[in-house]
Protein backbone atom coordinates (compact mmCIF):
# COMPACT_ATOMS: atom_id res chain seq x y z
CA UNK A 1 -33.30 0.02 -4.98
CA UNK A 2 -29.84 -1.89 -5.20
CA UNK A 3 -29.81 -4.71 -2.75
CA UNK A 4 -26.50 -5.09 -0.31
CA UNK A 5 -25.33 -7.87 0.57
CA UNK A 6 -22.70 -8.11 3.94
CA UNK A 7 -21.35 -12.10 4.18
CA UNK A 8 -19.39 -12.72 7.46
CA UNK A 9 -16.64 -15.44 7.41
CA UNK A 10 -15.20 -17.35 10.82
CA UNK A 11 -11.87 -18.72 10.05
CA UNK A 12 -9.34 -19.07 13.02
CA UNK A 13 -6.62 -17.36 10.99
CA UNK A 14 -5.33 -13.90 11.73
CA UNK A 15 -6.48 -11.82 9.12
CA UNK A 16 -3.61 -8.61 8.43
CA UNK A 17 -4.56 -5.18 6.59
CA UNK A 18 -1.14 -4.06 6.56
CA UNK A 19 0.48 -4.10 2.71
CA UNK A 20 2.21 -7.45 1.91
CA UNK A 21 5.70 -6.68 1.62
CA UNK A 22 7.93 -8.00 -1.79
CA UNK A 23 8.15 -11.78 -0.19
CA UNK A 24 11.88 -12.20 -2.26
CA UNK A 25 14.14 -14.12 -0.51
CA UNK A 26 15.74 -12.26 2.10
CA UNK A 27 19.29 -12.04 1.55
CA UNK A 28 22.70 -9.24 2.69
CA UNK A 29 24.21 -7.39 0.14
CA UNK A 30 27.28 -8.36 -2.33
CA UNK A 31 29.35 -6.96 -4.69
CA UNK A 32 28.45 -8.16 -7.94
CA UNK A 33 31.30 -5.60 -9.41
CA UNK A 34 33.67 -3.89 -7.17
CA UNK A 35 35.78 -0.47 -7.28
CA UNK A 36 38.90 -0.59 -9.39
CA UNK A 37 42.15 1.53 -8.50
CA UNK A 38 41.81 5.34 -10.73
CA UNK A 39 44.79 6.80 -11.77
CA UNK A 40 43.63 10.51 -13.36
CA UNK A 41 45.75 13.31 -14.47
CA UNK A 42 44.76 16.71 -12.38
CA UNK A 43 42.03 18.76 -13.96
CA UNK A 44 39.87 15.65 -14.98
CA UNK A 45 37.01 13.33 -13.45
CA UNK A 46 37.35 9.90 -12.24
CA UNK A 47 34.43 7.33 -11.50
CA UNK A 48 33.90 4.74 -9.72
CA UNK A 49 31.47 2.03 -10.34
CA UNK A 50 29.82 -0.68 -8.36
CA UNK A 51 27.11 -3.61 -8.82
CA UNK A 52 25.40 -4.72 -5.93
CA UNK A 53 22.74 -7.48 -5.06
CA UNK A 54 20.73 -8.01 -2.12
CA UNK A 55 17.20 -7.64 -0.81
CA UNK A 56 15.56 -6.16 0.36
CA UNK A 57 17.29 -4.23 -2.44
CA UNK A 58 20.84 -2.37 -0.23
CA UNK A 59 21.58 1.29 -0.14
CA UNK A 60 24.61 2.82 -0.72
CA UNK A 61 26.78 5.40 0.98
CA UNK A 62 30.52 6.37 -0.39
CA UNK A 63 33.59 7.60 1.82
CA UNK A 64 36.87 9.34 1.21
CA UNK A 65 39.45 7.96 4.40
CA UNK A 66 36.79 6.95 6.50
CA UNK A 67 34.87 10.34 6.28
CA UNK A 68 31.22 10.24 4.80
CA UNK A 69 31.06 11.79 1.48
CA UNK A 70 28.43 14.34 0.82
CA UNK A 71 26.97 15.02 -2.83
CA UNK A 72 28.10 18.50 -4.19
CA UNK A 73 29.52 19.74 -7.57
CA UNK A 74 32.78 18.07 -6.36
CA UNK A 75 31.38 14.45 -5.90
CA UNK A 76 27.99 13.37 -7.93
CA UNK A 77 26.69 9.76 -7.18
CA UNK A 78 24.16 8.08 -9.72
CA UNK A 79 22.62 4.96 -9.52
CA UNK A 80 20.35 2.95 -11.50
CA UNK A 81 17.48 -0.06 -11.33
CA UNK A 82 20.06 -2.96 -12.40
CA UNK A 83 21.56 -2.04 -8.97
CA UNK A 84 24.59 -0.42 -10.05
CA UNK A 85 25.99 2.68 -8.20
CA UNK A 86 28.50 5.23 -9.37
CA UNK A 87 30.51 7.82 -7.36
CA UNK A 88 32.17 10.63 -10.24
CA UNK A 89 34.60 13.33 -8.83
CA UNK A 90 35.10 16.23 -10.67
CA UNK A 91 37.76 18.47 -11.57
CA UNK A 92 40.39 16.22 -9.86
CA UNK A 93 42.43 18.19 -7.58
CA UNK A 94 46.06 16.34 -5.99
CA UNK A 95 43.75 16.61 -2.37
CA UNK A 96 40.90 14.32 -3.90
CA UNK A 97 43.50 11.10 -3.50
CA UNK A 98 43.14 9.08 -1.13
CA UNK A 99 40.99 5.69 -0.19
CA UNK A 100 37.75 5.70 -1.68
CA UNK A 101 34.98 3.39 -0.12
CA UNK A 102 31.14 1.75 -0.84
CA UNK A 103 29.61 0.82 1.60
CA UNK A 104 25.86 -0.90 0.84
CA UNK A 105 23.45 -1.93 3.29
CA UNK A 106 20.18 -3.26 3.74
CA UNK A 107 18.06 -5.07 6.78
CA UNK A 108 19.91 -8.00 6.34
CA UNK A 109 23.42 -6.95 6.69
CA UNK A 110 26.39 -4.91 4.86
CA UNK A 111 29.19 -5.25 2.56
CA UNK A 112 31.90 -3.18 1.14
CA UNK A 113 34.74 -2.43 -1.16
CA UNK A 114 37.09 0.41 -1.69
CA UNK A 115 39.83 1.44 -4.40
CA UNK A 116 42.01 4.06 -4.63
CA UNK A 117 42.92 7.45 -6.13
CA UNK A 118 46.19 8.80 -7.39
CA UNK A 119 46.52 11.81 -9.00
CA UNK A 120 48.80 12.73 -11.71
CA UNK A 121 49.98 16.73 -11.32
């Protein structure tokens, strides 16, 4: 018959079962790469690209004159593990232009940068 064993330790440390957390450096995000300025002709896509750095590792939302952009067939955002974050609009219409924005935030704070669209008719 296998023989168990049970070993009790005292230690006057507080002893946690919760999951250790990534113990990186905290830090706020930053813009590694920023948006550039698009100038498209109408009918065609434009992208925007960003880098950002930060942990824990910031989230990103995108705006169009201060209104919260939604993902749809007109705007598609993509993002990958190197922390870099892309906003594409599609089929470029003259009422897409305007002041495109990134905004990325974690815990530890936010940062942002924003570039703009012209269309070409």
């Amino acid at each position: 018959m296998p023989f168990e064993e049970t070993v009790t330790v005292a230690t006057d440390e507080p002893v946690s079962r919760a999951p250790e957390e990534d113990s990186g450096p905290v830090a706020p995000p930053k813009f590694v790469r920023t948006m550039r300025n698009a100038d498209v002709i109408e009918g065609s896509a434009a992208r925007f690209d960003v880098q950002v750095t930060g942990h824990p590792e910031p989230e990103v939302k995108w705006l169009r004159d201060g209104k919260h952009l939604k993902e749809n067939r007109k705007f598609r955002f993509d993002e990958d593990d190197d922390g870099k974050f892309s906003l594409f609009v599609t089929e470029v219409e003259v009422d897409d232009e305007g002041l495109y924005k990134c905004v990325a935030f974690n815990n530890n704070g936010e940062a942002s940068c924003e570039a703009e669209l012209l269309v070409e008719g």
